[in-house]
PDB file of N, CA and C in Angstrom:
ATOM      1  N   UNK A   1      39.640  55.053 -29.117  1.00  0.00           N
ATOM      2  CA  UNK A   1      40.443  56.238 -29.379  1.00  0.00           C
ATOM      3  C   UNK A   1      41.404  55.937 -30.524  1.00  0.00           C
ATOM      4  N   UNK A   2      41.689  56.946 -31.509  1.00  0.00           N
ATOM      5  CA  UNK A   2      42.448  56.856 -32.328  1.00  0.00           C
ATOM      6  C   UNK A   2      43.883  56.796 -31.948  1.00  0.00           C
ATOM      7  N   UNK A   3      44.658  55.897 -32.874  1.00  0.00           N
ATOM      8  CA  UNK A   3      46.140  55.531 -32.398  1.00  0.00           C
ATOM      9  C   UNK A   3      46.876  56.476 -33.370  1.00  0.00           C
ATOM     10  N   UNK A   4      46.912  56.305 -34.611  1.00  0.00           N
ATOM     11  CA  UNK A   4      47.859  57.016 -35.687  1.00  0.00           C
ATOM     12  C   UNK A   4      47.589  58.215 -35.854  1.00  0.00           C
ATOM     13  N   UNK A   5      48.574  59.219 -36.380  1.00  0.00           N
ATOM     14  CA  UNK A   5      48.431  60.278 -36.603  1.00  0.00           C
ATOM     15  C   UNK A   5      47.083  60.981 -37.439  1.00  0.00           C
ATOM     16  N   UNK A   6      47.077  60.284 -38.062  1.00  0.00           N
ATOM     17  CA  UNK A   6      45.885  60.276 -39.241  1.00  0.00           C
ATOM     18  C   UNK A   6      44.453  60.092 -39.109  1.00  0.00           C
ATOM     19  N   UNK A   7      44.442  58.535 -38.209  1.00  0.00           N
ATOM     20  CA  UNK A   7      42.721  58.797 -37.845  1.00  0.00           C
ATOM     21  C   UNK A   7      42.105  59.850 -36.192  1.00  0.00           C
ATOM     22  N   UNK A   8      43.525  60.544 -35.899  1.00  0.00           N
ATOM     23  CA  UNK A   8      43.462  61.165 -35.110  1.00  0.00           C
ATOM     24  C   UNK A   8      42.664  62.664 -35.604  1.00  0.00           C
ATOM     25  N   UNK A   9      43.451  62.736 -36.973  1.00  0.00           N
ATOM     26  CA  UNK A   9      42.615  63.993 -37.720  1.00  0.00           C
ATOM     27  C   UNK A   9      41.792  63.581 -38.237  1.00  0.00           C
ATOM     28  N   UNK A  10      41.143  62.390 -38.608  1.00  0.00           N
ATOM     29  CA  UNK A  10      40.066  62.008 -39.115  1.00  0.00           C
ATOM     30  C   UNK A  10      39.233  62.262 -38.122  1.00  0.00           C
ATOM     31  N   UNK A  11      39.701  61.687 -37.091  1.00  0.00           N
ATOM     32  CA  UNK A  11      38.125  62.004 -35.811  1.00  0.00           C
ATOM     33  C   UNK A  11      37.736  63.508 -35.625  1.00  0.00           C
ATOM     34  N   UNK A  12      39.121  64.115 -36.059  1.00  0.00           N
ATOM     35  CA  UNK A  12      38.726  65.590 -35.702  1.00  0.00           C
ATOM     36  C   UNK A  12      37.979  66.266 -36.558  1.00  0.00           C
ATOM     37  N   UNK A  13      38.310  65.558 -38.034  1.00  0.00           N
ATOM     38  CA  UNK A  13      37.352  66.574 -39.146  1.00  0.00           C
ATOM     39  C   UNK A  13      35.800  66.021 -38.714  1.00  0.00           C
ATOM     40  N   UNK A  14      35.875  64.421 -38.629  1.00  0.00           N
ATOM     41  CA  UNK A  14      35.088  64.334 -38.401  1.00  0.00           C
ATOM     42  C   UNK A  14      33.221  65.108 -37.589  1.00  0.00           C
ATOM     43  N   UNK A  15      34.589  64.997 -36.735  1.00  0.00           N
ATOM     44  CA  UNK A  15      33.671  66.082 -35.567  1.00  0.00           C
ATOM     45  C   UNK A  15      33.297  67.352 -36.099  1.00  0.00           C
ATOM     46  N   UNK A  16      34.111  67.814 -36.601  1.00  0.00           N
ATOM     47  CA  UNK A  16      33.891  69.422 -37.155  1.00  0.00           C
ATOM     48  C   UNK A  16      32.199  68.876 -38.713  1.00  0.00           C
ATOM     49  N   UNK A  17      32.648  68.177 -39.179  1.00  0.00           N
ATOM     50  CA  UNK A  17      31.973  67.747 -40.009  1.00  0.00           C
ATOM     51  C   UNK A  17      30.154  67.862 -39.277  1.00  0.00           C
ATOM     52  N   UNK A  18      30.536  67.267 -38.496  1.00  0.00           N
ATOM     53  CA  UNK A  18      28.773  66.530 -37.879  1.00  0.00           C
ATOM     54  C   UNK A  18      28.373  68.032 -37.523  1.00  0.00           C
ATOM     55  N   UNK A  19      29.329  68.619 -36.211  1.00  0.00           N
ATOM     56  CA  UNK A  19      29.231  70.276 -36.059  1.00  0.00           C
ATOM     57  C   UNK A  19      28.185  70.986 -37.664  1.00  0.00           C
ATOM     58  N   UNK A  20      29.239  70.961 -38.115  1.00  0.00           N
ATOM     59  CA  UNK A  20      28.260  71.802 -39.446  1.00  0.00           C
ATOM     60  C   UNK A  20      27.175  71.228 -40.093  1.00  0.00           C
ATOM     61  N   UNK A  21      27.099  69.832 -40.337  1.00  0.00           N
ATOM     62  CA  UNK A  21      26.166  69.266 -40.924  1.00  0.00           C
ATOM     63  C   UNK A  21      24.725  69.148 -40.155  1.00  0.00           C
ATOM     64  N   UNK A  22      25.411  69.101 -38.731  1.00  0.00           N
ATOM     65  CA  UNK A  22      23.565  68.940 -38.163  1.00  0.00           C
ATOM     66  C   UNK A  22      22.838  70.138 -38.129  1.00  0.00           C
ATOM     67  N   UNK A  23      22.692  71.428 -38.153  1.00  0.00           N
ATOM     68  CA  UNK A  23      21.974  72.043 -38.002  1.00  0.00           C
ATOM     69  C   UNK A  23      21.148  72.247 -39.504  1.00  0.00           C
ATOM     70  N   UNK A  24      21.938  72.162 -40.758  1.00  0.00           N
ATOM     71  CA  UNK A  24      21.740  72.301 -42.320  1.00  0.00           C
ATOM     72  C   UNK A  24      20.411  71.094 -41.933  1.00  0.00           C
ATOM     73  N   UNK A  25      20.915  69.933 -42.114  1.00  0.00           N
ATOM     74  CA  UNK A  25      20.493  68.737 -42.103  1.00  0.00           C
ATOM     75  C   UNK A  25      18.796  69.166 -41.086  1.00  0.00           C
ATOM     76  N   UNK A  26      18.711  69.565 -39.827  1.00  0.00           N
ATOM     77  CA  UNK A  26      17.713  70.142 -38.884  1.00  0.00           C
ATOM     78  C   UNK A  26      16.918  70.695 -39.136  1.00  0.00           C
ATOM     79  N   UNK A  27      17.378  71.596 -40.454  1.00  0.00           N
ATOM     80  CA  UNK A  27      16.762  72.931 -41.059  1.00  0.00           C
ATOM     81  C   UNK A  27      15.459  72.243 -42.561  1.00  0.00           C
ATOM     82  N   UNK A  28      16.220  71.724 -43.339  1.00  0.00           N
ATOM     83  CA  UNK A  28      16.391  70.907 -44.105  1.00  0.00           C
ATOM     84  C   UNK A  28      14.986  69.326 -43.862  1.00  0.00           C
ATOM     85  N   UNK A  29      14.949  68.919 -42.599  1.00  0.00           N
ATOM     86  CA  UNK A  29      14.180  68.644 -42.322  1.00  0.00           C
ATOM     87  C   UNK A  29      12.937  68.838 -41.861  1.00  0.00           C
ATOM     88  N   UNK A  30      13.120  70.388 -40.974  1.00  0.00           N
ATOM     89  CA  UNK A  30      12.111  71.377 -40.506  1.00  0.00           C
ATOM     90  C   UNK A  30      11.590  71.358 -41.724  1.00  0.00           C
ATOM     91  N   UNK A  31      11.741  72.099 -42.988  1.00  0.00           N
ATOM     92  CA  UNK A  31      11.359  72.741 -44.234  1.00  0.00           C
ATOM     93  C   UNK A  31       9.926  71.552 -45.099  1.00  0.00           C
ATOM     94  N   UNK A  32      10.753  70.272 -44.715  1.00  0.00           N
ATOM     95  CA  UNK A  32       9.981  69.256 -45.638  1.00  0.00           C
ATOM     96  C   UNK A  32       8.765  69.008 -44.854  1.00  0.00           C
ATOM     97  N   UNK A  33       9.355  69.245 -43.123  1.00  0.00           N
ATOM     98  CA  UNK A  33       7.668  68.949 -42.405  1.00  0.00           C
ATOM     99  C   UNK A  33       6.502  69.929 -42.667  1.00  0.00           C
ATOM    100  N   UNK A  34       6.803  71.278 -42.807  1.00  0.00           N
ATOM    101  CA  UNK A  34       6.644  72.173 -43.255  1.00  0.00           C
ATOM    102  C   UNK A  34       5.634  71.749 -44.716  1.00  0.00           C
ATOM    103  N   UNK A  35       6.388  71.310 -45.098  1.00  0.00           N
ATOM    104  CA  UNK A  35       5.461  71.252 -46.756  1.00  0.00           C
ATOM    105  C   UNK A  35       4.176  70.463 -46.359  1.00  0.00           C
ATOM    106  N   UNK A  36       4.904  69.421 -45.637  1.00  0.00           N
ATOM    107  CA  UNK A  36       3.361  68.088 -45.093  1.00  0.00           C
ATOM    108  C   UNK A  36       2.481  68.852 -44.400  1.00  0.00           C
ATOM    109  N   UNK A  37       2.906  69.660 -43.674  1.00  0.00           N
ATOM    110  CA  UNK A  37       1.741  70.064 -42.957  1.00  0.00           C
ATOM    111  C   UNK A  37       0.835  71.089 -43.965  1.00  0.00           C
ATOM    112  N   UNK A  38       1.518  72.009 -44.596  1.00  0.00           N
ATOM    113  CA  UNK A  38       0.833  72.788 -45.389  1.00  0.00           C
ATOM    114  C   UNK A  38      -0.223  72.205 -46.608  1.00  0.00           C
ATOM    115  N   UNK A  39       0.536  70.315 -46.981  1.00  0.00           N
ATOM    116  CA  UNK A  39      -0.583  69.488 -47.766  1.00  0.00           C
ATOM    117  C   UNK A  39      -1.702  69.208 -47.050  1.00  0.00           C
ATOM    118  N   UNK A  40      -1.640  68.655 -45.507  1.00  0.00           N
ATOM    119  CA  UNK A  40      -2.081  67.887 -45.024  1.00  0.00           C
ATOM    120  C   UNK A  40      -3.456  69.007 -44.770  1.00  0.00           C
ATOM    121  N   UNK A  41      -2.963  70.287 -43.799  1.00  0.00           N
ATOM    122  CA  UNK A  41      -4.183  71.459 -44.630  1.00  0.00           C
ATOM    123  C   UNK A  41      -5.378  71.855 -45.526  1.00  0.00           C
ATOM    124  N   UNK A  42      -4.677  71.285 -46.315  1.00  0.00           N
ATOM    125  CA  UNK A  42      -5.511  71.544 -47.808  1.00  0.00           C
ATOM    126  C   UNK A  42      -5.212  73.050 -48.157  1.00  0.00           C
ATOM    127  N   UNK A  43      -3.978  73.692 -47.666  1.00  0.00           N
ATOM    128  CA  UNK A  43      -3.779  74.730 -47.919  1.00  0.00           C
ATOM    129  C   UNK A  43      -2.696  74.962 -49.313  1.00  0.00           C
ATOM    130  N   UNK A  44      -3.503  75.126 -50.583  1.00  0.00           N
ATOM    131  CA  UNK A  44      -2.617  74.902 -52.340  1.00  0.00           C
ATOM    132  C   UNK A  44      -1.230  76.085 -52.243  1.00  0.00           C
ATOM    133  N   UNK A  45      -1.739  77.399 -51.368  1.00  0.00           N
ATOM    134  CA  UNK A  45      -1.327  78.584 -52.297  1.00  0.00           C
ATOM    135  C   UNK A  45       0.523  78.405 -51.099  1.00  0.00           C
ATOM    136  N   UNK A  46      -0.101  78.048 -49.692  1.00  0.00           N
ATOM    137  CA  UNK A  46       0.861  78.159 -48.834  1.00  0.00           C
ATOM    138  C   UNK A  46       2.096  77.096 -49.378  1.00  0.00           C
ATOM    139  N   UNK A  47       1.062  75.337 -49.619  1.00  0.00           N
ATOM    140  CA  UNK A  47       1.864  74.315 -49.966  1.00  0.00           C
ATOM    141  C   UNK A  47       2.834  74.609 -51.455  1.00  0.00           C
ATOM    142  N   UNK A  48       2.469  75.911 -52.020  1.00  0.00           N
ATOM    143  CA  UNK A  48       3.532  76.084 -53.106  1.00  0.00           C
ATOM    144  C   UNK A  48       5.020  76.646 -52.706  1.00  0.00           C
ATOM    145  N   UNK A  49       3.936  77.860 -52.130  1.00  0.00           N
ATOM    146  CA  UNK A  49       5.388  78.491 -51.061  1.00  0.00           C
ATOM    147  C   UNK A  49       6.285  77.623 -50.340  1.00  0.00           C
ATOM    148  N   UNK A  50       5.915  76.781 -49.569  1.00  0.00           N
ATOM    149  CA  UNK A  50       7.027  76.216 -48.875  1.00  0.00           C
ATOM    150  C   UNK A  50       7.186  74.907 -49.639  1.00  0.00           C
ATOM    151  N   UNK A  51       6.857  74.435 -50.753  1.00  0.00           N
ATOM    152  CA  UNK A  51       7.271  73.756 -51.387  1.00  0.00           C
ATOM    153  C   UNK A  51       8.886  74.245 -52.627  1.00  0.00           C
ATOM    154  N   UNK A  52       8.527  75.193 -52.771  1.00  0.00           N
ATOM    155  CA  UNK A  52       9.313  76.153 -53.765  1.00  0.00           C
ATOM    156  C   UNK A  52      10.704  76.111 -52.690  1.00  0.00           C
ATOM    157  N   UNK A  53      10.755  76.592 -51.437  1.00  0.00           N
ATOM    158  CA  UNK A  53      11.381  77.010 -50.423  1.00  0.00           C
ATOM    159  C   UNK A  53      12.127  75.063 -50.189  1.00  0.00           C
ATOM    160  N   UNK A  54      10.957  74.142 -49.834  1.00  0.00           N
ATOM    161  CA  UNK A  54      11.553  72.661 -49.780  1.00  0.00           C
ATOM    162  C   UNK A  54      12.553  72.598 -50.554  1.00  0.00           C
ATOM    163  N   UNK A  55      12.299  72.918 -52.026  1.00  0.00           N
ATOM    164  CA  UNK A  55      13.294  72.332 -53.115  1.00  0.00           C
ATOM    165  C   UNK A  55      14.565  72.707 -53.565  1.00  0.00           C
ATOM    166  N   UNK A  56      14.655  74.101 -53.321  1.00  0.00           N
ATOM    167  CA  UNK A  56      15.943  74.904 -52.721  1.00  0.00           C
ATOM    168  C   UNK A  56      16.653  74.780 -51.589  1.00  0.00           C
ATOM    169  N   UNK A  57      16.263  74.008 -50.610  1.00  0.00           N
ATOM    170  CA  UNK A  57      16.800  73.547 -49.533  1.00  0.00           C
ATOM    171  C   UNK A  57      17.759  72.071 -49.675  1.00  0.00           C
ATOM    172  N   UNK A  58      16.405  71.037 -50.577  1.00  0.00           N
ATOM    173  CA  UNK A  58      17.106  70.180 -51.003  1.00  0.00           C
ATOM    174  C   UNK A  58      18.219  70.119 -52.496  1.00  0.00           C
ATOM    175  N   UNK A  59      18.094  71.595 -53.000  1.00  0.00           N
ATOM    176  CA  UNK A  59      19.195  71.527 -54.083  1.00  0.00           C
ATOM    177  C   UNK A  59      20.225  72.217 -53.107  1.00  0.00           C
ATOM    178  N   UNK A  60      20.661  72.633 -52.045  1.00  0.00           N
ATOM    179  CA  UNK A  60      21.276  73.051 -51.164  1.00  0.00           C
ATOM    180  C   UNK A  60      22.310  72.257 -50.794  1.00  0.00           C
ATOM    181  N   UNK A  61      21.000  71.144 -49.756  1.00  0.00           N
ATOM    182  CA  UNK A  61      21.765  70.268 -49.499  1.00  0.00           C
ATOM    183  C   UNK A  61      22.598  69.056 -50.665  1.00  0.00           C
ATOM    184  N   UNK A  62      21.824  68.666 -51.530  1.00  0.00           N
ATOM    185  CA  UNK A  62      23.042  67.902 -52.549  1.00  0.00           C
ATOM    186  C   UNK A  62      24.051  68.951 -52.796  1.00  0.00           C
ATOM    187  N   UNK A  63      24.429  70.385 -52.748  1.00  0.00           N
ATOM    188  CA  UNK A  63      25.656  70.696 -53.116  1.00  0.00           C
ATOM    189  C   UNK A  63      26.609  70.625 -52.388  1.00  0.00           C
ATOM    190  N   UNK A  64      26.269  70.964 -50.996  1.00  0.00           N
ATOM    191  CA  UNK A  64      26.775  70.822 -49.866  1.00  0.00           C
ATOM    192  C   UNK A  64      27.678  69.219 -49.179  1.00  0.00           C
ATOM    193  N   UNK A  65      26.909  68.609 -49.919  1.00  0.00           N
ATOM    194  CA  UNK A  65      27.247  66.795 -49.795  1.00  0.00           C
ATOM    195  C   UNK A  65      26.534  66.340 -48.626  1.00  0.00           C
ATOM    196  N   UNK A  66      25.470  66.942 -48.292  1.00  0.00           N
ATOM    197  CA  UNK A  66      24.158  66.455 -47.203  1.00  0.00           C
ATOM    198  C   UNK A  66      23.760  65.161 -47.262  1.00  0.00           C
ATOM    199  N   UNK A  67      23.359  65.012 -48.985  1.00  0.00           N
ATOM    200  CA  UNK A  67      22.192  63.591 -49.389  1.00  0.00           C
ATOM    201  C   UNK A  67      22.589  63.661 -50.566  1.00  0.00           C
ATOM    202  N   UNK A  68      22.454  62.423 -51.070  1.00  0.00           N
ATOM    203  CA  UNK A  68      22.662  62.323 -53.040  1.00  0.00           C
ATOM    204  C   UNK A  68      21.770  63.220 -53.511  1.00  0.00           C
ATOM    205  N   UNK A  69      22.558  63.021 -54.993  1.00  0.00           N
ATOM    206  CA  UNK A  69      21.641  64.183 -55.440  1.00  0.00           C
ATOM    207  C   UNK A  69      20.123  63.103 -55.789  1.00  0.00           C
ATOM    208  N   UNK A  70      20.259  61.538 -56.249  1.00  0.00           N
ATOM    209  CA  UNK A  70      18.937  61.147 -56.341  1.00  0.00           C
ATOM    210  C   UNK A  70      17.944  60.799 -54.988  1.00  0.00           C
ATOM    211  N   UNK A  71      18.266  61.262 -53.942  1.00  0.00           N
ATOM    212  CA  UNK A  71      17.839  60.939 -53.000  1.00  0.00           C
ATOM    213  C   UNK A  71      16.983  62.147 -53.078  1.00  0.00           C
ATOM    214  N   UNK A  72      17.755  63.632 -52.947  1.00  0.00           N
ATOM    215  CA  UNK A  72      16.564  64.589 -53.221  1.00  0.00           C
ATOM    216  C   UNK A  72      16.037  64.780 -54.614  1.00  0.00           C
ATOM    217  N   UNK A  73      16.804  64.074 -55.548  1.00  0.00           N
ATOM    218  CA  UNK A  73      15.120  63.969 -56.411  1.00  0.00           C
ATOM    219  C   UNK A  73      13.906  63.001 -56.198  1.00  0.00           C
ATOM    220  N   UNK A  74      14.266  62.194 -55.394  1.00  0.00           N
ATOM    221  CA  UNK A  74      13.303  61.348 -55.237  1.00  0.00           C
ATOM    222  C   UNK A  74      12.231  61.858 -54.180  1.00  0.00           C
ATOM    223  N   UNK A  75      12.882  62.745 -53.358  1.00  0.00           N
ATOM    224  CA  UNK A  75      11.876  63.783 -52.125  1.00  0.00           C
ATOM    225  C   UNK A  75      11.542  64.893 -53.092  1.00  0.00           C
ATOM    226  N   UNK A  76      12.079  65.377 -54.190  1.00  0.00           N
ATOM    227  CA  UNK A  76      11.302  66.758 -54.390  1.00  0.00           C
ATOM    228  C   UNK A  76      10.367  66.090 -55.283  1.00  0.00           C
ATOM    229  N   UNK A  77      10.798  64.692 -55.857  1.00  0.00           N
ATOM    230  CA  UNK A  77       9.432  64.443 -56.929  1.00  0.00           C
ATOM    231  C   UNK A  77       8.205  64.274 -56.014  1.00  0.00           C
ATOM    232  N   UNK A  78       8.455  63.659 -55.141  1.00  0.00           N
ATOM    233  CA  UNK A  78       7.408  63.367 -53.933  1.00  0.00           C
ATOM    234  C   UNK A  78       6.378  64.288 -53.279  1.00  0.00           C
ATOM    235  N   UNK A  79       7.365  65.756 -53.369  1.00  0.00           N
ATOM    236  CA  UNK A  79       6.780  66.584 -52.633  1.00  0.00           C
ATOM    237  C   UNK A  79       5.781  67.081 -53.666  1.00  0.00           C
ATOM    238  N   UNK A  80       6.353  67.366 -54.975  1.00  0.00           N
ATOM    239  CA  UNK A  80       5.258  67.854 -56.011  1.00  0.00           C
ATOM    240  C   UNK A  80       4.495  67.337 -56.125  1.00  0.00           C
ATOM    241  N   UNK A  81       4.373  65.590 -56.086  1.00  0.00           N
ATOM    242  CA  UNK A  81       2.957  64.901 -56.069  1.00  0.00           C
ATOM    243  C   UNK A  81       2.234  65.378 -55.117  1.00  0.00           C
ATOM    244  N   UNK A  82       2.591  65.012 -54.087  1.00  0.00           N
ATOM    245  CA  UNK A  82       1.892  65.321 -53.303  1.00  0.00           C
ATOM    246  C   UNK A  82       1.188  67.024 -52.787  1.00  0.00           C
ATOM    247  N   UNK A  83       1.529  67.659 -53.172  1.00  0.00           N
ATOM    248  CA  UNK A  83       1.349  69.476 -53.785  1.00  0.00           C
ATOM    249  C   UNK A  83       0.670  69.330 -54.630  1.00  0.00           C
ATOM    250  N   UNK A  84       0.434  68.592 -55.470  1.00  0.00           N
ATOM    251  CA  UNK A  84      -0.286  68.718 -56.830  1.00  0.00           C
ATOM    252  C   UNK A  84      -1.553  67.743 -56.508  1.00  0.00           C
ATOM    253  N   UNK A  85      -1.848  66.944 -55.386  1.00  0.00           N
ATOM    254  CA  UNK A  85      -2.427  66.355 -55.115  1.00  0.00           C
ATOM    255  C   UNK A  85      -3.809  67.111 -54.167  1.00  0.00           C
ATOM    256  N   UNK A  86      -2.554  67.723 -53.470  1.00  0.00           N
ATOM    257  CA  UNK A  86      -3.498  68.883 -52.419  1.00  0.00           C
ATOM    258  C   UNK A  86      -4.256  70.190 -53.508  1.00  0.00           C
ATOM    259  N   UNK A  87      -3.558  70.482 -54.456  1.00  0.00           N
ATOM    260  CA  UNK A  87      -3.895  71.524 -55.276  1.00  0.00           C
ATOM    261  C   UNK A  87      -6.039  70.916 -55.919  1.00  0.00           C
ATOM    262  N   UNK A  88      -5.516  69.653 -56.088  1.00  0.00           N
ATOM    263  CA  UNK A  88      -6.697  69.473 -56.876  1.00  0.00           C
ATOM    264  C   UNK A  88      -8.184  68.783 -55.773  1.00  0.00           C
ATOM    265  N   UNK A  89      -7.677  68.867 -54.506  1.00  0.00           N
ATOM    266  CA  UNK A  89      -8.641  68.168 -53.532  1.00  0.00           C
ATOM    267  C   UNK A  89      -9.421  69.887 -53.214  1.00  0.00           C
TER     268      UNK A  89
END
């Protein structure tokens, strides 16, 4: 338990923090399984759609302060390979 005044409100933003962040974060993850499954398919026209939808989620979350911003470039480059992969099978 917090002693000082201070990490007393720290625990509290804290909390409020996780509150808001997990469901974004839930959503955010839903979206990307979403894309895999639509590769894993072989479905091109769907895997654009919810790829388009992935990448707005993850420019979302870097504004929000979710994930770095190179962390979701490193998932949206990923996702396009792999979209562009399904496109040509």
């Amino acid at each position: 338990m917090a002693h000082t005044t201070s990490a007393r409100k720290r625990s509290r933003q804290s909390v409020m923090r996780r509150r808001r962040n997990k469901p974004r974060r839930s959503a955010l993850r839903t979206q990307l399984k979403k894309v895999g499954t639509a590769v894993e398919s072989g479905d091109a026209e769907s895997a654009q759609a919810e790829l388009k939808k992935a990448v707005s989620g993850l420019d979302k979350a870097v504004n929000k302060g979710l994930m770095h911003r190179n962390q979701a470039a490193r998932r949206k480059s990923r996702l396009v390979a792999a979209v562009a992969r399904a496109g040509n099978i």
